[in-house]
Protein backbone atom coordinates (compact mmCIF):
# COMPACT_ATOMS: atom_id res chain seq x y z
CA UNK A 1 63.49 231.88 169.07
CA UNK A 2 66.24 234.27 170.29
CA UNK A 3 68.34 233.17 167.94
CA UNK A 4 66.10 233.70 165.26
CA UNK A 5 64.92 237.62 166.35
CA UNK A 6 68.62 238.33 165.96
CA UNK A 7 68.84 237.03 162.68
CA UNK A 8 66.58 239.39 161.69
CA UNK A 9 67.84 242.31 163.40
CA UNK A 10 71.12 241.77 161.40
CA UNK A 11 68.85 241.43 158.07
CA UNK A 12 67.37 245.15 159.04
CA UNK A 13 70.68 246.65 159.84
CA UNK A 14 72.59 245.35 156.93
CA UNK A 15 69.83 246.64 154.99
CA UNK A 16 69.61 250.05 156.06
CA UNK A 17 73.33 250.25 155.86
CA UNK A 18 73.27 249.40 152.31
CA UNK A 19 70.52 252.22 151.79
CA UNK A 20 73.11 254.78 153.57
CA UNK A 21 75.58 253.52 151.20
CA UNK A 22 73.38 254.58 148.01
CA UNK A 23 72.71 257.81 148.92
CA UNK A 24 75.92 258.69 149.25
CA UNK A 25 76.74 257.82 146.45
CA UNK A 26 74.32 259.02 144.25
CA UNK A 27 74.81 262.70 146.42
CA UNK A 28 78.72 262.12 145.61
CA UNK A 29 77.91 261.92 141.92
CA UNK A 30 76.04 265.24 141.94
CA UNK A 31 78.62 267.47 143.53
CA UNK A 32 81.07 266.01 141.18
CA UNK A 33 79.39 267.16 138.12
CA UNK A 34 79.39 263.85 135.79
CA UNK A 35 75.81 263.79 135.89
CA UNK A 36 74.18 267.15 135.72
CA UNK A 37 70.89 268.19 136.08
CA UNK A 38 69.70 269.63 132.72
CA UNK A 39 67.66 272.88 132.07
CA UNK A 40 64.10 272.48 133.74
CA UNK A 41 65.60 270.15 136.69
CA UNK A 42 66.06 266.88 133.71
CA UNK A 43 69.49 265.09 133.95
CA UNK A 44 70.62 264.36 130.64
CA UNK A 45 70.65 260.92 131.13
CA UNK A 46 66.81 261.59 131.36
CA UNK A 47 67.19 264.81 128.10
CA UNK A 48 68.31 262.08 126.05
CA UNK A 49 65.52 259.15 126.86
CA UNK A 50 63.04 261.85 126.55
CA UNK A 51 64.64 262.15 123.21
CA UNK A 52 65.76 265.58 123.42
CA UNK A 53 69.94 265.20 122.57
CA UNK A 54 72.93 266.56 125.00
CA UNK A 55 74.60 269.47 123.97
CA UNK A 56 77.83 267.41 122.91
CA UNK A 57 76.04 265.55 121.02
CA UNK A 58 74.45 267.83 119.40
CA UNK A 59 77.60 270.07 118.00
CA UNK A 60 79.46 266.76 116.84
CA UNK A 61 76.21 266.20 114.84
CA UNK A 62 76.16 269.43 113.43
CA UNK A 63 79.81 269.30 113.00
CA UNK A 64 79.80 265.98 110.85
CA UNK A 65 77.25 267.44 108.77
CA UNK A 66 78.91 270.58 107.94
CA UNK A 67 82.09 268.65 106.88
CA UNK A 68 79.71 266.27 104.92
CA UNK A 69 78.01 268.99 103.48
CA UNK A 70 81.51 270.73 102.61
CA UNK A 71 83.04 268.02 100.86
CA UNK A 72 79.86 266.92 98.61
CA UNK A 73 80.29 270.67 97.33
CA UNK A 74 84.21 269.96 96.69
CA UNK A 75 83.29 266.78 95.42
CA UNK A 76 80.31 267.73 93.34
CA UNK A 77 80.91 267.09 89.77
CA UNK A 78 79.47 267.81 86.15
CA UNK A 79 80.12 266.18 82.53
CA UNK A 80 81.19 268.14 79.90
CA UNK A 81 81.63 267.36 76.15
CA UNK A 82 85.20 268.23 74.95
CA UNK A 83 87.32 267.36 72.14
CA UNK A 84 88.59 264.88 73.79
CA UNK A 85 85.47 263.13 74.79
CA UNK A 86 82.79 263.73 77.78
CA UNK A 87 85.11 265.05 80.97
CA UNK A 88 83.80 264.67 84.68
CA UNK A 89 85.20 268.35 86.66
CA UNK A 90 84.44 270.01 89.42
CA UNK A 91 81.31 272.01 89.49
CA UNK A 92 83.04 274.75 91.27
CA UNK A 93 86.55 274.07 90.79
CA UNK A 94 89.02 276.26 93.24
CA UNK A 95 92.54 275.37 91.48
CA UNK A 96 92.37 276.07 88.38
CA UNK A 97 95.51 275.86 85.47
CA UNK A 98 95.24 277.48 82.21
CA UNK A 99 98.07 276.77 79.76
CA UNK A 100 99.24 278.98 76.80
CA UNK A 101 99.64 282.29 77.33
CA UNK A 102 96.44 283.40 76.75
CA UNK A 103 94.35 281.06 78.92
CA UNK A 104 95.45 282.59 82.01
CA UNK A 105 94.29 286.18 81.12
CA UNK A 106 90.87 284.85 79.31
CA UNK A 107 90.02 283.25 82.75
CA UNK A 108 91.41 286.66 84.87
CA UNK A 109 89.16 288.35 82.17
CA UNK A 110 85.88 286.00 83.80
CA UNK A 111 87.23 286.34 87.44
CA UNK A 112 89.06 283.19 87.97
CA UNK A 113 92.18 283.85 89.22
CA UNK A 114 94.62 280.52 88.18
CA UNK A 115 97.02 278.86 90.50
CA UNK A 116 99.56 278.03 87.76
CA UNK A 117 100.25 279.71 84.43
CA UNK A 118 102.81 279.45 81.36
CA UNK A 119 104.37 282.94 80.77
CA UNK A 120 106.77 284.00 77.97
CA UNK A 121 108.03 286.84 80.26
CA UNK A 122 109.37 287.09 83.97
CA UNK A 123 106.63 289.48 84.88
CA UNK A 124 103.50 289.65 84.17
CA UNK A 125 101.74 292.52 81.87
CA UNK A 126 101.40 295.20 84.22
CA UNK A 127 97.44 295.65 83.04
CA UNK A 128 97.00 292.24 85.56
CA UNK A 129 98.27 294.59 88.69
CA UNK A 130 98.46 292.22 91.30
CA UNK A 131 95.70 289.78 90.53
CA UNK A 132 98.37 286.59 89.80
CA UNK A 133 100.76 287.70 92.68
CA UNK A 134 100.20 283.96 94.28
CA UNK A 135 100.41 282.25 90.45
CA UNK A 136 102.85 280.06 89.86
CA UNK A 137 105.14 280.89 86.64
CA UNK A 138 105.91 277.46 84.42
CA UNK A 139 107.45 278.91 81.93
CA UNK A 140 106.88 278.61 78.04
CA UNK A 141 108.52 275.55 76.96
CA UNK A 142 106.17 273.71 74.64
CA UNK A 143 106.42 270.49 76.48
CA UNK A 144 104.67 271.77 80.00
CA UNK A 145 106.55 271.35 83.40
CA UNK A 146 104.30 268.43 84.79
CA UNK A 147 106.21 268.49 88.07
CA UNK A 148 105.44 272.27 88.59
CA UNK A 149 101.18 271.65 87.26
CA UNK A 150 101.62 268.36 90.36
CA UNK A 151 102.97 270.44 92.69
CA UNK A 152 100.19 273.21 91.96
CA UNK A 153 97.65 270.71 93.00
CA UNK A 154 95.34 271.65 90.34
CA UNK A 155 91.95 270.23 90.62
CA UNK A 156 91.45 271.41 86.38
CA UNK A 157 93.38 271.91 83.84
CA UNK A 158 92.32 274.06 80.95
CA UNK A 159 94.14 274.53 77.59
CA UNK A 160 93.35 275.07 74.03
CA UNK A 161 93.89 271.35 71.92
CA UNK A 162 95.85 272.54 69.70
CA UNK A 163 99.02 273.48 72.08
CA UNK A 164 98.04 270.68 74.42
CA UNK A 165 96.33 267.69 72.89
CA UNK A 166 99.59 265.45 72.63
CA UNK A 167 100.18 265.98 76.29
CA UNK A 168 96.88 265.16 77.60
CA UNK A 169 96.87 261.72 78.78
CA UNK A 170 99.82 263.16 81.46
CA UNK A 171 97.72 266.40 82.29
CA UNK A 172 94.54 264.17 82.60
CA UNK A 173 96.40 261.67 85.07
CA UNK A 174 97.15 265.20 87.37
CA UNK A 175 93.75 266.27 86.69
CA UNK A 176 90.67 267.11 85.12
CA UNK A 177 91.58 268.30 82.05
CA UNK A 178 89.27 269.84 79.38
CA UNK A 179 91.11 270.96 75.91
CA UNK A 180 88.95 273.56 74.34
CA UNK A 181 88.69 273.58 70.06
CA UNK A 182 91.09 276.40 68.18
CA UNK A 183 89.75 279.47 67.63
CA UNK A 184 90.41 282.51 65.61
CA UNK A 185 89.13 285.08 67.34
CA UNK A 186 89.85 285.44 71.30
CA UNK A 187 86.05 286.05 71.77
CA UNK A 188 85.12 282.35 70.55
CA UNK A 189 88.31 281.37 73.21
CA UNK A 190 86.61 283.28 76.09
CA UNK A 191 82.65 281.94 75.27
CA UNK A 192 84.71 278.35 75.37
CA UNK A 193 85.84 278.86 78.79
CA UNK A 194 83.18 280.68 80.38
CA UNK A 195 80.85 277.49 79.26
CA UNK A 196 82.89 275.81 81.64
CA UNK A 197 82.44 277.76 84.75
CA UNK A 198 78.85 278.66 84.07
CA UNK A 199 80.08 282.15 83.23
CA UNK A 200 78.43 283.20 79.51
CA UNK A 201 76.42 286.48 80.89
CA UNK A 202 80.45 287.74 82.13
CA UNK A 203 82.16 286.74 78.75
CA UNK A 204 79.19 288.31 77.14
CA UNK A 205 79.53 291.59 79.42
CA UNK A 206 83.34 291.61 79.08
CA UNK A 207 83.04 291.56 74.89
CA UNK A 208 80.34 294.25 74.96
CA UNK A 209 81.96 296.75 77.09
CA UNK A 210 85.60 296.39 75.24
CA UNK A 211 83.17 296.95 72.00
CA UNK A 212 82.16 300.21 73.58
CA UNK A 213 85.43 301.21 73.99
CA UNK A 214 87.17 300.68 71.40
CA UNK A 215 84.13 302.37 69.11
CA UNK A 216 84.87 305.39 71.67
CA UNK A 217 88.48 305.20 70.83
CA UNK A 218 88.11 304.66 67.03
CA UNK A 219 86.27 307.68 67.08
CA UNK A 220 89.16 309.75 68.83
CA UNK A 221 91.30 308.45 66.93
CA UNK A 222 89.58 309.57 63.79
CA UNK A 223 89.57 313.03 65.05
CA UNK A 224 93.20 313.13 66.27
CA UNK A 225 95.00 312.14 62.91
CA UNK A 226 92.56 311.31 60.38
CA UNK A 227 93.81 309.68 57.41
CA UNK A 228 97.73 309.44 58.53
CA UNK A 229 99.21 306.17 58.38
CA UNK A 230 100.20 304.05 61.07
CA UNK A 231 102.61 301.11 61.13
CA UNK A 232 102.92 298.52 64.06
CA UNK A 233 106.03 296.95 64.27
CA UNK A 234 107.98 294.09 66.56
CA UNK A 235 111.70 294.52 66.72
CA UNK A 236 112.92 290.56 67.33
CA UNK A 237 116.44 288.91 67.56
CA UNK A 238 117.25 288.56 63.98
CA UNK A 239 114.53 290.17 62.00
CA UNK A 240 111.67 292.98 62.29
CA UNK A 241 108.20 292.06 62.12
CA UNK A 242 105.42 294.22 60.22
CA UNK A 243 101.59 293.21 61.01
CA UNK A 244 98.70 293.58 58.86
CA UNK A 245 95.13 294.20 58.93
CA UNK A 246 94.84 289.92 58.44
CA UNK A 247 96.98 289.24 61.87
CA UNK A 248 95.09 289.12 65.65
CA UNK A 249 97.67 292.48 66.55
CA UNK A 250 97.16 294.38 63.07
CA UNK A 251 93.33 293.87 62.71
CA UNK A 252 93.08 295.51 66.42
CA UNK A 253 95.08 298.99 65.50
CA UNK A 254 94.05 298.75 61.66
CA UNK A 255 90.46 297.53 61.56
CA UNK A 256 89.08 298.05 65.12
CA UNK A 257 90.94 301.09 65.74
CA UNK A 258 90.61 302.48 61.92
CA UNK A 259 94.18 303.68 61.84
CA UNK A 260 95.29 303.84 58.17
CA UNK A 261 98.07 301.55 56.86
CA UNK A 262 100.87 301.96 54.34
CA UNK A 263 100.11 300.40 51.10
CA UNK A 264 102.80 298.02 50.87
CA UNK A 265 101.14 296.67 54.64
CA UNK A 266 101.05 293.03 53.56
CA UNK A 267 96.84 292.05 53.21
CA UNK A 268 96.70 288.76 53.30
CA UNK A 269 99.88 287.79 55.06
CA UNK A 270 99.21 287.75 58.83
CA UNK A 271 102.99 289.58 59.21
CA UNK A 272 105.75 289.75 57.47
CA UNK A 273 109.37 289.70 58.69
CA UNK A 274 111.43 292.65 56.56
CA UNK A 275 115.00 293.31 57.08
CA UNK A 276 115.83 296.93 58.24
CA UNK A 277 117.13 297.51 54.54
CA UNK A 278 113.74 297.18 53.27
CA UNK A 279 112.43 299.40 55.84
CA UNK A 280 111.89 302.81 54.13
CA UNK A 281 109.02 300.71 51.79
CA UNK A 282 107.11 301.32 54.75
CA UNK A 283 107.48 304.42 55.66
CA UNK A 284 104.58 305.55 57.70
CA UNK A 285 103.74 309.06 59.51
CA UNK A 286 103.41 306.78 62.80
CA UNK A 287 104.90 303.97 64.39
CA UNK A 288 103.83 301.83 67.17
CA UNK A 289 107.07 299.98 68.23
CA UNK A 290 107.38 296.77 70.22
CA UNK A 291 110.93 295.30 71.41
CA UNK A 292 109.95 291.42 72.06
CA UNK A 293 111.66 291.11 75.31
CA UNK A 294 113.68 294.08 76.54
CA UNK A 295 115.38 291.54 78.86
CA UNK A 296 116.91 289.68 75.79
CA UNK A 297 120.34 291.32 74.73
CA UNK A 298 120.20 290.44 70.64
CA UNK A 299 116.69 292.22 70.70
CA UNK A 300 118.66 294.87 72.46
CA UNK A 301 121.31 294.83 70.08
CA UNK A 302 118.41 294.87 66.87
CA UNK A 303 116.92 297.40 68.05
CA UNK A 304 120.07 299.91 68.44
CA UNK A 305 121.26 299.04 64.85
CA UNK A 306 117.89 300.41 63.39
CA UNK A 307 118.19 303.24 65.59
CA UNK A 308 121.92 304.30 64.43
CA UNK A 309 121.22 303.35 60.47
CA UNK A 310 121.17 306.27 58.11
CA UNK A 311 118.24 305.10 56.85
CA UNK A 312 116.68 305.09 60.08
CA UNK A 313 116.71 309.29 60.36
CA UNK A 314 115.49 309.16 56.66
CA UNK A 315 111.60 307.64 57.87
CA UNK A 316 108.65 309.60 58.26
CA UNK A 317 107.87 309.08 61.62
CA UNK A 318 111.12 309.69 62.65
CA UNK A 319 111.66 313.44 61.22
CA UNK A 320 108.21 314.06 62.86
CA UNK A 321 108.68 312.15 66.17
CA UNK A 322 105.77 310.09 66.18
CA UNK A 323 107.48 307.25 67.43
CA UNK A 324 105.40 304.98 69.91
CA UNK A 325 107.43 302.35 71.86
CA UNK A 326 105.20 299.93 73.95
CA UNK A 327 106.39 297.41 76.45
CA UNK A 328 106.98 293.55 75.49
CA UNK A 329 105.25 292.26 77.88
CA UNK A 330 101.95 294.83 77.98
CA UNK A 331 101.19 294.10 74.12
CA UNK A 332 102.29 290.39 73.84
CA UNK A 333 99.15 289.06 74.06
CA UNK A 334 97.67 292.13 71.76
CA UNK A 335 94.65 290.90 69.58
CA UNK A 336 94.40 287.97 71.46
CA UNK A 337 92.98 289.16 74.98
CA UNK A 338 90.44 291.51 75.76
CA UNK A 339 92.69 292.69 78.57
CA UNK A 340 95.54 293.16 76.75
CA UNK A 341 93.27 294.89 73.85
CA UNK A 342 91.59 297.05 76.51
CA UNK A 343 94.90 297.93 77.81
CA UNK A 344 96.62 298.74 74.48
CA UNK A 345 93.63 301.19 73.32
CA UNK A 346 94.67 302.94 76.42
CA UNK A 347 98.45 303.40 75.35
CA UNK A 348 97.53 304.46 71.70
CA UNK A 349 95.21 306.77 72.29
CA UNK A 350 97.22 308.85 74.93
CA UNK A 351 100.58 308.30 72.95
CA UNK A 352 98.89 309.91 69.76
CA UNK A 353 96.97 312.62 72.13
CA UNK A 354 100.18 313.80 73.36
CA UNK A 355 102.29 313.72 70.34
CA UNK A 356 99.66 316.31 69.19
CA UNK A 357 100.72 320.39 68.84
């Protein structure tokens, strides 16, 4: 019986020993802060079986479905029906390559500002300011530079069939790439594009204010010299380059504008490339003079030749000095860009306003 009695007296202190123990250690866990009490006195061990998620938890959740949310946006396509068949692109696309010359300034002209371009000049027509400071220049070669449009990390490719159809299986391997039909009139080009970005009331709003303008301008123009005739011309390398009322750059300054041609203005011809012999046929009371490039040395050279002939001093517009010279790079893209349009009204009007007595 003694024997047994302490038996049990070992059983109760072992067991209140262990009790000690367990305290301690859940008082130990407390002051070390891996289990905290939650608002209202509820650990979050108990928070989360009540349902109710930790805090942690709760910012990766909203995290991962931010970043879900963000790239089913990126990722977010539509169809469209091109020349080349139905085309799967972005339905907010962020990198965006237009090729031609004229692409890049129809989508400037809708607010898209392109990552990559293909220019003709080094700089860009000072009407764009800034706005393709961070675009990538490809050149003009008529085979694109695939390793520059890869490197630009396009994520679409835009560019008129005609210039790019045999090159699309490579552009379409880069990207989405949507070739547009050929148009005549830069109007038809910009509708075309703005389809693509959802953007028809802009083009719509950007063709009816340059409307307004240049009705504002025709008018001034009436007033300022009537019935005189005007002659644009493009000095080039080896030749000199009259446009008509027919061309994209002679219906803007002879049709638009009103401004009266010679008669011997070729009508049907879009231009016509005259040597500087055959010049004083065209004798006009104004000309609007373009150099191509002023960069380029032969175009340099052209152009000084014309201006020392003795035929030269014989012309119209030179005994009166209304000469006009515009920059290459500003009127390029003249007839063919409602920026470039908007741009050249500008220069004409305040060329023949100050060449006024």
């Amino acid at each position: 019986m003694k024997r047994s009695w302490s038996t049990v007296g070992m059983v109760i202190l072992i067991a209140a020993l262990l009790a000690a123990c367990g305290a301690a250690r859940e008082q130990g866990t407390r002051q070390d802060g891996t289990t905290n009490a939650a608002p209202g006195g509820v650990t979050n061990e108990a928070a989360n079986d009540s349902g109710a998620p930790a805090q942690d938890e709760q910012t990766s959740t909203d995290g991962r479905e931010a970043a879900e949310t963000t790239k089913e946006q990126t990722t977010a396509t539509q169809v469209l029906e091109t020349v080349m068949g139905d085309v799967a692109i972005p339905v907010e696309p962020e990198r965006v390559i237009g090729l031609s010359v004229v692409y890049p300034e129809l989508l400037y002209a809708l607010g898209v500002v392109p990552v990559a371009v293909q220019n003709y000049h080094d700089e860009f027509p000072s009407y764009l300011g800034d706005g393709l400071a961070d675009t990538l220049k490809m050149g003009i070669d008529r085979t694109p530079d695939f390793e520059a449009i890869l490197s630009a990390d396009p994520d679409l490719i835009l560019a008129p069939a005609w210039w790019s159809e045999k090159d699309y299986d490579q552009l379409s391997s880069i990207a989405p790439t949507v070739l547009l039909p050929q148009r005549d009139d830069w109007r038809d080009e910009l509708r075309d594009i703005a389809a693509v970005f959802g953007k028809e009331a802009q083009a719509a709003t950007v063709i009816a204010e340059l409307q307004a303008k240049t009705d504002e301008a025709a008018a001034q123009l009436d007033e300022l010299i009537g019935d005189e005739t005007v002659l644009y011309m493009r000095i080039m390398a080896k030749e000199i380059v009259v446009h008509g009322p027919s061309s994209a750059r002679g219906k803007l300054i002879h049709e638009e504008l009103g401004l009266a041609p010679v008669p011997q203005l070729p009508q049907a011809e879009n231009a016509r490339s005259i040597s500087l012999e055959v010049l004083p046929e065209y004798d006009a009371d104004h000309f609007i003079i373009q150099l191509d490039d002023e960069s380029s040395e032969e175009v340099q050279s052209q152009f000084e030749r014309m201006l020392s002939s003795a035929l030269w001093d014989k012309l119209t517009a030179v005994q009166q000095d209304h000469l006009y010279m515009v920059e290459g790079k500003d009127w390029f893209n003249v007839g063919m860009s409602p920026l470039a349009d908007s741009a050249a009204i500008d220069t004409v009007v305040e060329a023949l306003e100050h060449k006024q007595p």
